[in-house]
Protein backbone atom coordinates (compact mmCIF):
# COMPACT_ATOMS: atom_id res chain seq x y z
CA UNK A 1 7.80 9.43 -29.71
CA UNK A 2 7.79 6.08 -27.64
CA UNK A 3 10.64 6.78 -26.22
CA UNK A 4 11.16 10.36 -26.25
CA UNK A 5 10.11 12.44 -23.06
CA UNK A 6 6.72 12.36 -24.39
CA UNK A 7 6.20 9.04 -24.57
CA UNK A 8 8.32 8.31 -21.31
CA UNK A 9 5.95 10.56 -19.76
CA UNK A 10 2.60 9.38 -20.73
CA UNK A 11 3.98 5.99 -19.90
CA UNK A 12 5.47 7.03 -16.16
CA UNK A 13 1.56 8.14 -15.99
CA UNK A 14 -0.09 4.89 -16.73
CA UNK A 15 2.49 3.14 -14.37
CA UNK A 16 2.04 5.96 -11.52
CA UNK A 17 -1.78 5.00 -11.94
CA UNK A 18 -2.11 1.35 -12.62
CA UNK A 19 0.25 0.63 -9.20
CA UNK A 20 -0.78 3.47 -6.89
CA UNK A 21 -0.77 2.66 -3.02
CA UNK A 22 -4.42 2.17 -2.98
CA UNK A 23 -4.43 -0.56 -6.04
CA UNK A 24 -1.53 -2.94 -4.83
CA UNK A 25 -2.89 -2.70 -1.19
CA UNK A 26 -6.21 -3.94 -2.20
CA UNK A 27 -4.94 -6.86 -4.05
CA UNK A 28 -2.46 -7.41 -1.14
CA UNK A 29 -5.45 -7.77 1.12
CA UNK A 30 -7.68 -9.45 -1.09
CA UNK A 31 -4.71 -12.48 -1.38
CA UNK A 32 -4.21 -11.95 2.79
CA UNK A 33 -5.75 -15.22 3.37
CA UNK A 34 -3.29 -17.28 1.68
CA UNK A 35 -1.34 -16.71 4.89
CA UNK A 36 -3.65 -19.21 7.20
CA UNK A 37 -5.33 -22.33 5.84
CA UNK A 38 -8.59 -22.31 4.11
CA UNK A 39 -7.93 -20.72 1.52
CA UNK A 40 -9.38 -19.98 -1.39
CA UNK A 41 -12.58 -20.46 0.47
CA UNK A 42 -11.50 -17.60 2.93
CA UNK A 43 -10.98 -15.13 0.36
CA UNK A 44 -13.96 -13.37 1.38
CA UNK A 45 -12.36 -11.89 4.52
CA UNK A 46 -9.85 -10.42 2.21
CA UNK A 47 -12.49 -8.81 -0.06
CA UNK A 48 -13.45 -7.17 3.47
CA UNK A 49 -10.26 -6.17 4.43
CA UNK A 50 -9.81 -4.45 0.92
CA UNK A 51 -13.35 -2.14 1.43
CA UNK A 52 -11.82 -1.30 4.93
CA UNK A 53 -8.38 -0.80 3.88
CA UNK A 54 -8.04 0.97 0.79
CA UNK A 55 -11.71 1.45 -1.17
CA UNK A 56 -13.20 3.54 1.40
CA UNK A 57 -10.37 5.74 2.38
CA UNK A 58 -9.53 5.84 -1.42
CA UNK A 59 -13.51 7.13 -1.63
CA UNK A 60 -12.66 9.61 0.91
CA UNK A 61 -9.87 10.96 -0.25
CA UNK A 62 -11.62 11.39 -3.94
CA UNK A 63 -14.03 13.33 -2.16
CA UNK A 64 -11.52 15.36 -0.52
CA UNK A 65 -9.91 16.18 -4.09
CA UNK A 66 -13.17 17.16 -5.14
CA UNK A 67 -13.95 19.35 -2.43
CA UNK A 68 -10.64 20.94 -2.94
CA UNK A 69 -9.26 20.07 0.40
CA UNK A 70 -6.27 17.93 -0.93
CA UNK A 71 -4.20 18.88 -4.13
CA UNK A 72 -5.02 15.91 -6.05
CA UNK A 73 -5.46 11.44 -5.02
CA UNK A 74 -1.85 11.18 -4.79
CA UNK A 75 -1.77 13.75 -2.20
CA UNK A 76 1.67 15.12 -3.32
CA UNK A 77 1.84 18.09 -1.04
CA UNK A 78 3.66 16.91 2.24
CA UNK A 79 2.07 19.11 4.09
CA UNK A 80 -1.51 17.52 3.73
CA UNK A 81 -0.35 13.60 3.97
CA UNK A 82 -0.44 13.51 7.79
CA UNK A 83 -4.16 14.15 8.18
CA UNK A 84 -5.31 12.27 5.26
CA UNK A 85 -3.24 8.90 6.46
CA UNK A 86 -4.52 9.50 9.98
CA UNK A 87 -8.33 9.87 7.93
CA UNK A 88 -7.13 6.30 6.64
CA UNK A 89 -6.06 5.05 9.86
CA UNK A 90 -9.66 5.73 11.37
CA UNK A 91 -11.28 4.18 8.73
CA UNK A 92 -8.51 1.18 8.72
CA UNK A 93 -9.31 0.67 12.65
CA UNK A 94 -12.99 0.05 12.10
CA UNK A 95 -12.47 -2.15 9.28
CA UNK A 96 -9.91 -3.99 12.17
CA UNK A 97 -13.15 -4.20 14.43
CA UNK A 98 -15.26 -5.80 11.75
CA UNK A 99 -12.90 -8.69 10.51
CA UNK A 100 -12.09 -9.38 14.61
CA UNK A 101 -16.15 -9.65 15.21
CA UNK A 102 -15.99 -12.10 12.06
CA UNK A 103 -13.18 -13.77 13.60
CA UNK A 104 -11.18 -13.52 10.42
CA UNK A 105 -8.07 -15.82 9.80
CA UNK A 106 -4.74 -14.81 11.45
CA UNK A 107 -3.24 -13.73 8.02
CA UNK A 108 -5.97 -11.02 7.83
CA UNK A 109 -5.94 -9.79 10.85
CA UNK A 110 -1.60 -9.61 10.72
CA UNK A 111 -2.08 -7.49 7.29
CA UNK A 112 -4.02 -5.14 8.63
CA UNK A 113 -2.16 -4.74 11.74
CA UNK A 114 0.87 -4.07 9.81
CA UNK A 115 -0.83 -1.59 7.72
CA UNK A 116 -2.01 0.56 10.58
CA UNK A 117 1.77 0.31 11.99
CA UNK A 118 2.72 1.57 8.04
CA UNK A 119 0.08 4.27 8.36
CA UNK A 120 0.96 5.54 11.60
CA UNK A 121 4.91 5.54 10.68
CA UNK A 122 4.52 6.72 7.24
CA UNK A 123 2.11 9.63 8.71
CA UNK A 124 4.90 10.83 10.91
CA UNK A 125 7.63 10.92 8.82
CA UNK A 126 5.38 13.26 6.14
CA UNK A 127 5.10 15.74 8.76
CA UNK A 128 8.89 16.42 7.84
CA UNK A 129 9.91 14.56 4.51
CA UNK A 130 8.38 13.17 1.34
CA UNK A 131 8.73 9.52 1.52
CA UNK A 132 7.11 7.40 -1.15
CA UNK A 133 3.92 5.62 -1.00
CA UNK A 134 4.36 4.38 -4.23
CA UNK A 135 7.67 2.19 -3.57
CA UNK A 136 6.67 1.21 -0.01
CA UNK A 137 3.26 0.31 -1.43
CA UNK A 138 4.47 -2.16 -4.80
CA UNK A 139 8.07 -3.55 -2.54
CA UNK A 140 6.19 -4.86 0.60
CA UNK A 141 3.58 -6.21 -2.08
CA UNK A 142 6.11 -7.84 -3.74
CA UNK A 143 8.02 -9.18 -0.93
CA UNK A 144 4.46 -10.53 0.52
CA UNK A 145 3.90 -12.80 -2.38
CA UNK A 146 6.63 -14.83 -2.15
CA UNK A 147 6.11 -15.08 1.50
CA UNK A 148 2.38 -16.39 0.36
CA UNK A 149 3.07 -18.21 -2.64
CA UNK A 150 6.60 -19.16 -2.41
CA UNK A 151 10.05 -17.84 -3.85
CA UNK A 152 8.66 -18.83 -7.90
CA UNK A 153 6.65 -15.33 -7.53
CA UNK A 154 10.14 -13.54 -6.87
CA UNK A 155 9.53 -11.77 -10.92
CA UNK A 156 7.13 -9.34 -8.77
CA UNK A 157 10.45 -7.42 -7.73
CA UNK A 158 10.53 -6.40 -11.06
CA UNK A 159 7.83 -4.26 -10.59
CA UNK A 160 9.69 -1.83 -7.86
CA UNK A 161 12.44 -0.56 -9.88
CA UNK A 162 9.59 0.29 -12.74
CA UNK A 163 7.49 1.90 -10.58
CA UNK A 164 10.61 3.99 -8.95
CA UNK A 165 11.44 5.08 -12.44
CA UNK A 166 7.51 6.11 -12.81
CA UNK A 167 7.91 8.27 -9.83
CA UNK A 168 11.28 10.23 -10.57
CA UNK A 169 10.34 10.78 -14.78
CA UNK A 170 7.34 12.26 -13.30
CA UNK A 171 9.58 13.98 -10.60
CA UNK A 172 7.24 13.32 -7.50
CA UNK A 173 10.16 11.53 -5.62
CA UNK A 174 14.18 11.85 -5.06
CA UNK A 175 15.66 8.71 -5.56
CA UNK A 176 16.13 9.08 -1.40
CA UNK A 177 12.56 9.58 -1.06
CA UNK A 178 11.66 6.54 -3.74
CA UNK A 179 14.87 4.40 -1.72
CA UNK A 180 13.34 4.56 1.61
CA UNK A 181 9.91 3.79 0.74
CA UNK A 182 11.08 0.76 -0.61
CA UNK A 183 12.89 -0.13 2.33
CA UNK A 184 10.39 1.10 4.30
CA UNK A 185 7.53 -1.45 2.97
CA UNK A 186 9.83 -4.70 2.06
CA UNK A 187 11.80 -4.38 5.69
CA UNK A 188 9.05 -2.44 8.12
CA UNK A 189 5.86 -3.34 6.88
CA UNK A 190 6.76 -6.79 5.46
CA UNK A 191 8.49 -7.28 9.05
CA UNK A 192 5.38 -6.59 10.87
CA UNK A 193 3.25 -8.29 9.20
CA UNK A 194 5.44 -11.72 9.55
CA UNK A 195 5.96 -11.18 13.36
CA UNK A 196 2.04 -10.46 13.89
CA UNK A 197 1.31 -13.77 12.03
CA UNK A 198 3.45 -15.68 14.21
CA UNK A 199 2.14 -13.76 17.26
CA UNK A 200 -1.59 -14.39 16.61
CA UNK A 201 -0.86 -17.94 15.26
């Protein structure tokens, strides 16, 4: 049944899981620091910016689930994304504070930035349509590596169309919803993130 609906199924599950917004951001952050010299030895400040970023709001939003005050960690009903992501963005913004009082390197600081622009944008556009975490999350990871680690890392786009397909077997996403999300997060996000860094230096 590997590749009957079953089996497309289970795996569109495991994919849906294994690169869900909270995962790829975390790594994201965690590789931040390649941005600004010092690193490996600065990888710490990513490890921070991680906890701030995407462990504790994924924490809260478990919670949440549990409580029964969201409809399950992906948050798949529109209607509750825009007070979750503004949850995140609070807990984002503190995290922001922290890695500023460490003075943190530029790279950091940029990522974060340009996630609490992503936040805040993707938070308005739920209020009236569905557009996907999933593909903004994995293409503006995908699109950051090669700005950190050169062009040889370019295989990571292989990931977006994969997770796409994840998305629409388990029909969470139009392929509208899954198209913008990926424009979204290799153009918007990706795009803030470079100008910040050459803002802050």
């Amino acid at each position: 049944m590997l590749f009957g609906l079953p089996g497309r199924y289970a795996a569109a599950r495991v994919i849906t899981e294994v690169f869900q917004p909270p995962i790829v951001v975390a790594v994201m952050m965690v590789l931040s620091p390649a941005g600004s010299p010092g690193f490996p030895e600065t990888i710490w400040y990513g490890v921070i910016a991680a906890v701030f970023t995407c462990v504790v709001p994924f924490l809260v939003l478990v919670a949440l689930v549990r409580a029964g005050k969201v409809s399950d960690h992906h948050v798949s009903d529109r209607r509750q994304r825009g007070p979750v992501l503004a949850l995140s963005l609070v807990v984002v913004l503190a995290g922001l504070g922290v890695l500023a009082f460490l003075k943190a390197p530029a790279s950091v600081i940029a990522m974060v930035l340009a996630l609490v622009g992503g936040i805040a944008l993707l938070a308005l556009v739920s209020l009236v349509w569905k557009i996907s975490g999933h593909a903004a999350a994995i293409t503006s990871a995908a699109v950051s590596l090669m700005f950190l680690f050169g062009p040889a890392w370019w295989p990571a786009l292989l990931l977006v169309p994969v997770v796409m397909w994840s998305r629409i077997v388990l029909r969470a996403h139009t392929p509208a919803q899954l198209a913008a999300g990926a424009v979204f997060g290799g153009a918007v996000i990706v795009g803030l993130w470079r100008m910040l860094l050459a803002w802050l230096g």
